[in-house]
N, C-alpha and C. Protein backbone atom coordinates (compact mmCIF):
# COMPACT_ATOMS: atom_id res chain seq x y z
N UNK A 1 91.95 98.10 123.03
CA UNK A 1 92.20 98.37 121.63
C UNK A 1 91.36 97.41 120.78
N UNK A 2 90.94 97.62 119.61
CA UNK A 2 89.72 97.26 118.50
C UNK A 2 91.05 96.33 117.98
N UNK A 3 90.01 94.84 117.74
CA UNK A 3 90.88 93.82 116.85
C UNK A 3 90.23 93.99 116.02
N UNK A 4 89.39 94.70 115.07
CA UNK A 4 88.87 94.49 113.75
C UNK A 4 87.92 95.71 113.82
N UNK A 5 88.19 96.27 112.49
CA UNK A 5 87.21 97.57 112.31
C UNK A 5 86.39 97.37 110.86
N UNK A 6 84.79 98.27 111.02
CA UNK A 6 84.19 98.01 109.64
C UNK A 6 83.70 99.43 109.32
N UNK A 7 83.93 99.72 107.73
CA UNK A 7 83.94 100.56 107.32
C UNK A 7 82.63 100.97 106.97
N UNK A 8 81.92 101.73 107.62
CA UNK A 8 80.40 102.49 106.91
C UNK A 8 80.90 102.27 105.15
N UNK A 9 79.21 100.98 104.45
CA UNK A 9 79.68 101.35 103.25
C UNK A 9 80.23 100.55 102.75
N UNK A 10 81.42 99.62 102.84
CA UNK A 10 82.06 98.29 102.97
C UNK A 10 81.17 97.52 102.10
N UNK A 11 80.16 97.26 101.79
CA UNK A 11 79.77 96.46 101.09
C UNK A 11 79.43 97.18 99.51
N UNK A 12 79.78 98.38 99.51
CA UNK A 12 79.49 99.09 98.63
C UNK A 12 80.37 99.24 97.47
N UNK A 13 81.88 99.26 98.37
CA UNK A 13 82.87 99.45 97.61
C UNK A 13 83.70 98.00 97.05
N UNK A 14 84.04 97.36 96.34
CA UNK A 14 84.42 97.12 95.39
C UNK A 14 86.12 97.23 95.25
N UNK A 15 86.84 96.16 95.71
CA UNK A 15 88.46 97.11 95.90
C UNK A 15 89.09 95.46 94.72
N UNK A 16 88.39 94.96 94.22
CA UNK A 16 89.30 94.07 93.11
C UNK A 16 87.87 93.38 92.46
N UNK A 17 88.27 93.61 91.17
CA UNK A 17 87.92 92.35 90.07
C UNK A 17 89.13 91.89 89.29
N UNK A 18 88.79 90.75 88.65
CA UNK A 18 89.39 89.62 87.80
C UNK A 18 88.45 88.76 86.72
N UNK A 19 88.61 89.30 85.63
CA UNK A 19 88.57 88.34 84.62
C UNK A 19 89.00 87.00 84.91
N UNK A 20 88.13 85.43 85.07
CA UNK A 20 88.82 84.31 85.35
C UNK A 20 87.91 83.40 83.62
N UNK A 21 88.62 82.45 83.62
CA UNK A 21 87.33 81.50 82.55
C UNK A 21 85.89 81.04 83.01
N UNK A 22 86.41 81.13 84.65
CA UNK A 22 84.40 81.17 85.27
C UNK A 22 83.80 82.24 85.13
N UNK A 23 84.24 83.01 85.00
CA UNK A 23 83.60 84.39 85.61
C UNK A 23 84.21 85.80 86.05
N UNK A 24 83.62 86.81 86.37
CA UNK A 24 84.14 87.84 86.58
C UNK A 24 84.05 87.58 88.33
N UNK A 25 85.02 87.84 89.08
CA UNK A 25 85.48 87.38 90.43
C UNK A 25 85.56 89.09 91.07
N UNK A 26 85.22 88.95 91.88
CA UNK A 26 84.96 90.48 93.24
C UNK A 26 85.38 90.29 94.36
N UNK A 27 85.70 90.91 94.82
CA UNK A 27 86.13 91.24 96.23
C UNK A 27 85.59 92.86 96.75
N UNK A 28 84.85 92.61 97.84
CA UNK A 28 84.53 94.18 98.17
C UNK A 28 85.30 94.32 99.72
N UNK A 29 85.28 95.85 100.17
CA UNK A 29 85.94 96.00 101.29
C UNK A 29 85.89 95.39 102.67
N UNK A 30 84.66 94.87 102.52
CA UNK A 30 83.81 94.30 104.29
C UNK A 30 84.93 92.36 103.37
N UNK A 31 85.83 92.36 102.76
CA UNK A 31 86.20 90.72 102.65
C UNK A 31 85.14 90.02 101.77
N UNK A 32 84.14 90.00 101.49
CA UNK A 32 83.49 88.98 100.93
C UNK A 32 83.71 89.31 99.63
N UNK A 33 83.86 87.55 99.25
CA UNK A 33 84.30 87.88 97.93
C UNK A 33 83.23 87.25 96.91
N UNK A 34 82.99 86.87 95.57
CA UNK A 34 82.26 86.10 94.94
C UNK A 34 82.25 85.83 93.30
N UNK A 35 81.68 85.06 92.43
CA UNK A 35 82.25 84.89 91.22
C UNK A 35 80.59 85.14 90.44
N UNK A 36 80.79 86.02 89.56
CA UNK A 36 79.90 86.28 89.03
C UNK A 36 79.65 85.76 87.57
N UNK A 37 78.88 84.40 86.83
CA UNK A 37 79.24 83.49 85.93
C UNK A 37 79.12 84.52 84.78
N UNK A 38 80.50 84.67 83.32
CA UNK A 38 79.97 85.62 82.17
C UNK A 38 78.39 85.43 81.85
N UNK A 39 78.29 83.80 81.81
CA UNK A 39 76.67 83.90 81.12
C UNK A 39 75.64 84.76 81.57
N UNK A 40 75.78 85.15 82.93
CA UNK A 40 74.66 85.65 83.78
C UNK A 40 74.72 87.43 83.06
N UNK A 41 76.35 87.37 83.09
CA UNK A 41 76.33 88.95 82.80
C UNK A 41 75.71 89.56 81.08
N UNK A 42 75.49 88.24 80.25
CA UNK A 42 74.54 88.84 79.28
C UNK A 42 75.58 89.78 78.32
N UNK A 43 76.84 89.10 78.28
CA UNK A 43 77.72 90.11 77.71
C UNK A 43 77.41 90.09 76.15
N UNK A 44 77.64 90.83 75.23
CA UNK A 44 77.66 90.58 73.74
C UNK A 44 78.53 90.13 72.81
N UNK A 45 80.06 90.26 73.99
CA UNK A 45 81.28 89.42 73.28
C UNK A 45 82.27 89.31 74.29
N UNK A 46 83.13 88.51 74.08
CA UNK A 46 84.12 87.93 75.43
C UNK A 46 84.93 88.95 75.65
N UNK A 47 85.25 89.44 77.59
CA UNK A 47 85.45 90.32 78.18
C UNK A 47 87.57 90.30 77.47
N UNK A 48 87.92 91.09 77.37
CA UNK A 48 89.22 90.53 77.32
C UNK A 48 89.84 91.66 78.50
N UNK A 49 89.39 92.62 79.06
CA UNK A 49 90.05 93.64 80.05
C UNK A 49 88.87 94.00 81.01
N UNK A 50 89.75 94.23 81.76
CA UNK A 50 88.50 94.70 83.69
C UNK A 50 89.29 96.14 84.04
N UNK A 51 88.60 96.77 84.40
CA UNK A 51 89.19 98.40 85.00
C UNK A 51 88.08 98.38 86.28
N UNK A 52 89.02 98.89 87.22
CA UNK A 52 88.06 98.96 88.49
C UNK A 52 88.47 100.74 89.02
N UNK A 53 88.06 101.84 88.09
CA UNK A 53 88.31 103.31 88.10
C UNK A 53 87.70 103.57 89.89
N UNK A 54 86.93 103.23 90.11
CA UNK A 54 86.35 103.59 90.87
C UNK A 54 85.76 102.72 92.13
N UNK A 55 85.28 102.96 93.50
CA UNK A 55 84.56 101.37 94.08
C UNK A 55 83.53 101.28 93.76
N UNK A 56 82.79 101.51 93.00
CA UNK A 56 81.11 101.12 92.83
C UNK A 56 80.66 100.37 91.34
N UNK A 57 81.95 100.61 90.54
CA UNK A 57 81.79 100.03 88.93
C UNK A 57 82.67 99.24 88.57
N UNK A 58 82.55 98.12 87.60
CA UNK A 58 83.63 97.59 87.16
C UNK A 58 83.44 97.65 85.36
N UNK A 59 84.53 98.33 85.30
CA UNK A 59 84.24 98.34 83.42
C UNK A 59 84.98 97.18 82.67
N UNK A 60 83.93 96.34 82.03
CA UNK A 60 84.43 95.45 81.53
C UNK A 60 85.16 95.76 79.61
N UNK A 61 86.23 95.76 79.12
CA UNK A 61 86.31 95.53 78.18
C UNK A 61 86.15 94.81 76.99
N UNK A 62 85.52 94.58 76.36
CA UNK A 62 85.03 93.18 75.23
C UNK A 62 85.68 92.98 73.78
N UNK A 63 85.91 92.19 73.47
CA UNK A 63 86.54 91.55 72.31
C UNK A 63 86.46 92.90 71.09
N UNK A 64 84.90 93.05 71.04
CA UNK A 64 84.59 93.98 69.95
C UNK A 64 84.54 95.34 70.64
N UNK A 65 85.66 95.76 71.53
CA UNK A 65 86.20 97.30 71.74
C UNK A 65 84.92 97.90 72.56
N UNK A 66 84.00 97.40 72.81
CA UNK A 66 82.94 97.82 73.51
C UNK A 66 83.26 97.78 75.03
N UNK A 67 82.60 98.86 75.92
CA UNK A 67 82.95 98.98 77.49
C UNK A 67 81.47 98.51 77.91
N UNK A 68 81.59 97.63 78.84
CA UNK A 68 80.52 97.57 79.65
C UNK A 68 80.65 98.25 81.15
N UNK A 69 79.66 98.64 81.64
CA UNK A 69 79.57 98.79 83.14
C UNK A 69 78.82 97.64 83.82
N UNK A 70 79.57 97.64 84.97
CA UNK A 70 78.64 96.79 85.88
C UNK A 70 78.77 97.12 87.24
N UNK A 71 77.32 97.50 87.79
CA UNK A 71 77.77 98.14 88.94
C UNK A 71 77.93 97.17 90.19
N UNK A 72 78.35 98.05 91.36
CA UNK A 72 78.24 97.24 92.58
C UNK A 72 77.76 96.43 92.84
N UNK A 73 76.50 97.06 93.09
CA UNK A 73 74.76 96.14 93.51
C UNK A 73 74.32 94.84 93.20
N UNK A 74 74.93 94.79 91.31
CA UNK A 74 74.97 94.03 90.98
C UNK A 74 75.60 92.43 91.00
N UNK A 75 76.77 93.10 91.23
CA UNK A 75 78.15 91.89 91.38
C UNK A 75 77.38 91.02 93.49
N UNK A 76 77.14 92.52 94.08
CA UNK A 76 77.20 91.95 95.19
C UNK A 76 76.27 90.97 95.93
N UNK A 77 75.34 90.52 95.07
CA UNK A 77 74.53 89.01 95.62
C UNK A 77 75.17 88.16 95.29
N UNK A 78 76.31 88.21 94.53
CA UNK A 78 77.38 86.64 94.19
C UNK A 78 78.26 86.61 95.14
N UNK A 79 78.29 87.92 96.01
CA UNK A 79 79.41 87.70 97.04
C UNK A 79 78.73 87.76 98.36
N UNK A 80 77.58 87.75 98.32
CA UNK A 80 76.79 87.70 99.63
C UNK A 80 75.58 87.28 99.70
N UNK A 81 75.56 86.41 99.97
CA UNK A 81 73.93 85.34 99.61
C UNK A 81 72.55 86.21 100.60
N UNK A 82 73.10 86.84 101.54
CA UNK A 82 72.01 87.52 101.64
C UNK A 82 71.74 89.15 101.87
N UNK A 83 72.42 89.35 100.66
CA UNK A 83 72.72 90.67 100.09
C UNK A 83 70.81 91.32 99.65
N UNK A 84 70.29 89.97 98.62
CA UNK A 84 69.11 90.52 98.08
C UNK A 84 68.23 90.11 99.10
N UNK A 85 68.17 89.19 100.37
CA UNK A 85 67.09 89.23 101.15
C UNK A 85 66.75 90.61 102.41
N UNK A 86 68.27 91.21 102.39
CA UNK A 86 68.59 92.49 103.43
C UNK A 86 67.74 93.71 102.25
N UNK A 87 68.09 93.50 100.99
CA UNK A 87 67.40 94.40 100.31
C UNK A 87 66.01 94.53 100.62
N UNK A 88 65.52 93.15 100.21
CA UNK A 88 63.87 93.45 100.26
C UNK A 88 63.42 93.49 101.21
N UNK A 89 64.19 93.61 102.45
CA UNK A 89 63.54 94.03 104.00
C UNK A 89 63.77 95.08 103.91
N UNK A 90 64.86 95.89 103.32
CA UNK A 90 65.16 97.33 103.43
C UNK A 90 63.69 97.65 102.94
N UNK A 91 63.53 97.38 101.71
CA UNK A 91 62.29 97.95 100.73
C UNK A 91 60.75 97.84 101.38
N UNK A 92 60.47 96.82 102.31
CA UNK A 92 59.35 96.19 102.72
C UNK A 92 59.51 97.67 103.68
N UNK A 93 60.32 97.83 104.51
CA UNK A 93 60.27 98.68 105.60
C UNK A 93 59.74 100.05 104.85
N UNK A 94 60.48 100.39 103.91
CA UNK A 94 60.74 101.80 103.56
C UNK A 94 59.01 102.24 103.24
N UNK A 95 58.01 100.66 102.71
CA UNK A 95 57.04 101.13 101.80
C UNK A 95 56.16 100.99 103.30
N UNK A 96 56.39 100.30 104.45
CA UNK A 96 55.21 100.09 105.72
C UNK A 96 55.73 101.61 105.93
N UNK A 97 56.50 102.07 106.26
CA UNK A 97 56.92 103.24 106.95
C UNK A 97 56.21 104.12 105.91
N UNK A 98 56.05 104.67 104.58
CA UNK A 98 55.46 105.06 103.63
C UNK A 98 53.79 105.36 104.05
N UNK A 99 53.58 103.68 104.20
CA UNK A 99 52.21 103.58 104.18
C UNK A 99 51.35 103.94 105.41
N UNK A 100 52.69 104.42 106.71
CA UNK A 100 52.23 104.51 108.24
C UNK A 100 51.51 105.74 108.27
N UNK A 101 52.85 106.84 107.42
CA UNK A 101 52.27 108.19 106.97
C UNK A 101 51.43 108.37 106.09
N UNK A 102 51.11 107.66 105.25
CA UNK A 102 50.05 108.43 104.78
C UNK A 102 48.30 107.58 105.29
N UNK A 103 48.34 106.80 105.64
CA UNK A 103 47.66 106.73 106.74
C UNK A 103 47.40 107.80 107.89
N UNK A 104 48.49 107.87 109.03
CA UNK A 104 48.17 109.22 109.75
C UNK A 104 47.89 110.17 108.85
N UNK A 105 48.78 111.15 107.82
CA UNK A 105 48.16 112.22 107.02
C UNK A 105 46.31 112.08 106.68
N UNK A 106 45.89 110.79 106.66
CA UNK A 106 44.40 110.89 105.77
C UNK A 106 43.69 110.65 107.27
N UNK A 107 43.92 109.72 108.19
CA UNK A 107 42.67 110.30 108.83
C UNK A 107 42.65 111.30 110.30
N UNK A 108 43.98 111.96 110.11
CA UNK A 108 44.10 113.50 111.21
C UNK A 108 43.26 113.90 109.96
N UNK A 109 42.99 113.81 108.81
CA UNK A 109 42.06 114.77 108.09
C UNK A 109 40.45 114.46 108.06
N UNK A 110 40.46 113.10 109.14
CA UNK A 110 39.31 112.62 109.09
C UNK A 110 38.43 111.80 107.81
N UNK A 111 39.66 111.77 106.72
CA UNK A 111 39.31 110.95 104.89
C UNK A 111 39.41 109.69 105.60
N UNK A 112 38.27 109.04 104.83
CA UNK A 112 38.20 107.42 104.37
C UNK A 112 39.32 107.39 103.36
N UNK A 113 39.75 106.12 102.62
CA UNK A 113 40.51 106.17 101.99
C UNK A 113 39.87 106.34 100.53
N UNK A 114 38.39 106.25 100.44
CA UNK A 114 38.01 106.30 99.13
C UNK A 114 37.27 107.87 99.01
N UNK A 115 37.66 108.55 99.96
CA UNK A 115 37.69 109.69 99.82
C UNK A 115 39.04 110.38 99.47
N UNK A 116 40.06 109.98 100.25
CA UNK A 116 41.41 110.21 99.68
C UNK A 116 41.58 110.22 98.02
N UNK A 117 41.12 108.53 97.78
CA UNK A 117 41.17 108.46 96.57
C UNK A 117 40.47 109.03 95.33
N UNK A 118 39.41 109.45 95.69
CA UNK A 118 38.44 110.31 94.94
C UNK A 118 39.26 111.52 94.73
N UNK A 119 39.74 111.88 95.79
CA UNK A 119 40.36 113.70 95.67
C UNK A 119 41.37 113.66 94.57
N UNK A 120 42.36 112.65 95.13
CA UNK A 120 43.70 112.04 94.51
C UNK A 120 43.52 111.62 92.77
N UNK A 121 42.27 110.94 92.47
CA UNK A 121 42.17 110.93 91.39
C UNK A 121 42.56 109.45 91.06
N UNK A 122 42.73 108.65 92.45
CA UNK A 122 43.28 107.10 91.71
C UNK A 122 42.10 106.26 91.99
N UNK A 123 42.53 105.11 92.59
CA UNK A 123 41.31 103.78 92.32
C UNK A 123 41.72 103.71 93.92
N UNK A 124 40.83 103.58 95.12
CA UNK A 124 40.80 103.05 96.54
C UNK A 124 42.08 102.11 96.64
N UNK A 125 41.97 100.82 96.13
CA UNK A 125 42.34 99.63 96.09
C UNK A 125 44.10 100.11 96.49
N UNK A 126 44.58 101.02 95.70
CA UNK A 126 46.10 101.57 95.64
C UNK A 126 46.12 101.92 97.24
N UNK A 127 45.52 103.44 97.69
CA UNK A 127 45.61 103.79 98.40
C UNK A 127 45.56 102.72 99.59
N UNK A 128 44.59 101.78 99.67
CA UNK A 128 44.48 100.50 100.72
C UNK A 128 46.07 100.03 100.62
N UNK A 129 46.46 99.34 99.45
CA UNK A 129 47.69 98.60 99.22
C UNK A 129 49.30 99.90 99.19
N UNK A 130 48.68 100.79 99.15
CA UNK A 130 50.02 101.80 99.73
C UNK A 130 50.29 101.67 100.98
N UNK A 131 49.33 101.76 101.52
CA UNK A 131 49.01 102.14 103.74
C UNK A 131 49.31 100.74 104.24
N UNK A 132 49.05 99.56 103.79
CA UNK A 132 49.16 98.20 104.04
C UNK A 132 50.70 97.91 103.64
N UNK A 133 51.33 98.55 102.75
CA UNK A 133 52.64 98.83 102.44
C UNK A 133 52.84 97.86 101.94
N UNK A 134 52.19 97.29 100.53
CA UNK A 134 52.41 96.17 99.70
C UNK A 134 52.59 97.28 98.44
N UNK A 135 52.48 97.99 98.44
CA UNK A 135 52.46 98.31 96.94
C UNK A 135 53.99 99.73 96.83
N UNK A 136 54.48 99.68 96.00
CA UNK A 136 55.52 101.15 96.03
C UNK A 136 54.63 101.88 94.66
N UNK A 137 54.60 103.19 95.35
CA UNK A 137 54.12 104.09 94.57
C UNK A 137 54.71 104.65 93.59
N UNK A 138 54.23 105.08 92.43
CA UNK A 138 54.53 105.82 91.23
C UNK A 138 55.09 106.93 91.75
N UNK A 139 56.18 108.06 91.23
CA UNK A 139 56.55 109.23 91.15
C UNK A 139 55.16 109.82 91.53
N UNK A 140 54.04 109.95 90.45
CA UNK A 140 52.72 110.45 89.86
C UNK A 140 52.21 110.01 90.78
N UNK A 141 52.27 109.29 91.23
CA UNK A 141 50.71 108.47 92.40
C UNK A 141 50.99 109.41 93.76
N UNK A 142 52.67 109.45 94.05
CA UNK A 142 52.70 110.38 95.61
C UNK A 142 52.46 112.05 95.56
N UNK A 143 52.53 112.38 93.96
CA UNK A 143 52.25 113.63 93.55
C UNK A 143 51.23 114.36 93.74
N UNK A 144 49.96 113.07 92.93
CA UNK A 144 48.09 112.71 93.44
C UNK A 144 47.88 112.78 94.79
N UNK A 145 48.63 111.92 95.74
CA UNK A 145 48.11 111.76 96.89
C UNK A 145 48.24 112.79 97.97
N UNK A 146 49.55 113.62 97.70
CA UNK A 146 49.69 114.76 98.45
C UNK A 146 49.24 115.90 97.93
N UNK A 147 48.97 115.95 97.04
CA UNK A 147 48.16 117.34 96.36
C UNK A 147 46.29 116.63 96.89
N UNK A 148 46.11 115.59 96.78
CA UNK A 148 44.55 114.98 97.59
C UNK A 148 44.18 115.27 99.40
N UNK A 149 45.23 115.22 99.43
CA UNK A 149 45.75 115.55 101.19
C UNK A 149 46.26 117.15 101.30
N UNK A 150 46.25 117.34 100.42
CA UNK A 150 46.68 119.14 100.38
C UNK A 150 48.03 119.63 101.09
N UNK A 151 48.97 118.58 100.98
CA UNK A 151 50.59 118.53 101.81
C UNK A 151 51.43 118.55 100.77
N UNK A 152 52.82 119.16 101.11
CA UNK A 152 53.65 119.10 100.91
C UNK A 152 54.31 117.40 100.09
N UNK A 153 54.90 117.21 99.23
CA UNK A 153 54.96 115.92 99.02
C UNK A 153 56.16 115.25 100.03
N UNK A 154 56.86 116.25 100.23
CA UNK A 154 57.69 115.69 101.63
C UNK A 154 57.22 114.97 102.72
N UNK A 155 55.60 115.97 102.56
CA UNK A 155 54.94 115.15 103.73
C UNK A 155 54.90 113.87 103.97
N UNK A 156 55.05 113.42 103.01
CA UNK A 156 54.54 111.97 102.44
C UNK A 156 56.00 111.22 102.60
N UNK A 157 57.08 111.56 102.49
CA UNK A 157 58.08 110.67 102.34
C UNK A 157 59.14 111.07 103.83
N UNK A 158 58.98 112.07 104.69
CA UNK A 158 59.77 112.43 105.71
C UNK A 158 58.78 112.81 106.88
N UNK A 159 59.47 111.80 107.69
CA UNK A 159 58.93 112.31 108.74
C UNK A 159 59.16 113.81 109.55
């Protein structure tokens, strides 16, 4: 029998806030908890009510009748210090994996990349720093590049 179970997601949801004089205080489902300082949150007047409608938002109430939102994502690098370094590995991956395909797509077509880029309509330099997977592309830029490659734009984002 399982001494401890984790919920797909758990870090997503959000099951308590609290208004404190430090800060707005969280707790999400995976246990970690954390204090998020008002100053940081950039409010426009002091919170006097918290509503937690949902797990992904916390609506803050303010002095002058105004609602703020604040989402998950947000609160959750105060409750997990390496909340934003898991991010930017997520992101690093998503743009090498990006850049793997459209690499294969350009030269099964036998394109240089400044032929790509010629077709595509952008500057080489992108296309290099897309495939090298330093750069995240524009909406418009994967639009260019798969209409340059004559694919599907799915092509470009699914394997």
């Amino acid at each position: 029998m399982a001494t401890a179970a984790y919920v797909k997601g758990a870090e997503r949801m959000l099951t308590r806030a609290e208004i404190t004089p430090s800060g707005l205080k969280v707790r999400f489902a995976d246990g970690k908890e954390g204090m998020a300082p008002l100053g940081e949150l950039r409010l426009p007047a002091r919170p006097v009510g918290v509503r937690l409608p949902n797990p992904h938002v916390v609506y803050l109430t303010l002095a002058n009748r105004e609602t703020i939102e604040v989402p998950w994502d947000f609160l959750r690098h105060y409750a997990d210090a390496d909340y934003e370094r898991r991010e930017r590995e997520k992101g690093a991956r998503g743009r090498r994996a990006l850049g793997e395909r459209l690499r294969r797509l350009r030269t099964a077509q036998g394109l240089s990349q400044a032929e790509l880029a010629k077709r595509a309509g952008i500057a080489r330099i992108s296309v290099a720093r897309i495939e090298a997977g330093h750069q995240s592309p524009r909406y418009e830029t994967l639009e260019k590049l798969a209409k340059g490659l004559g694919v599907p734009m799915e092509s470009l984002l699914l394997d």
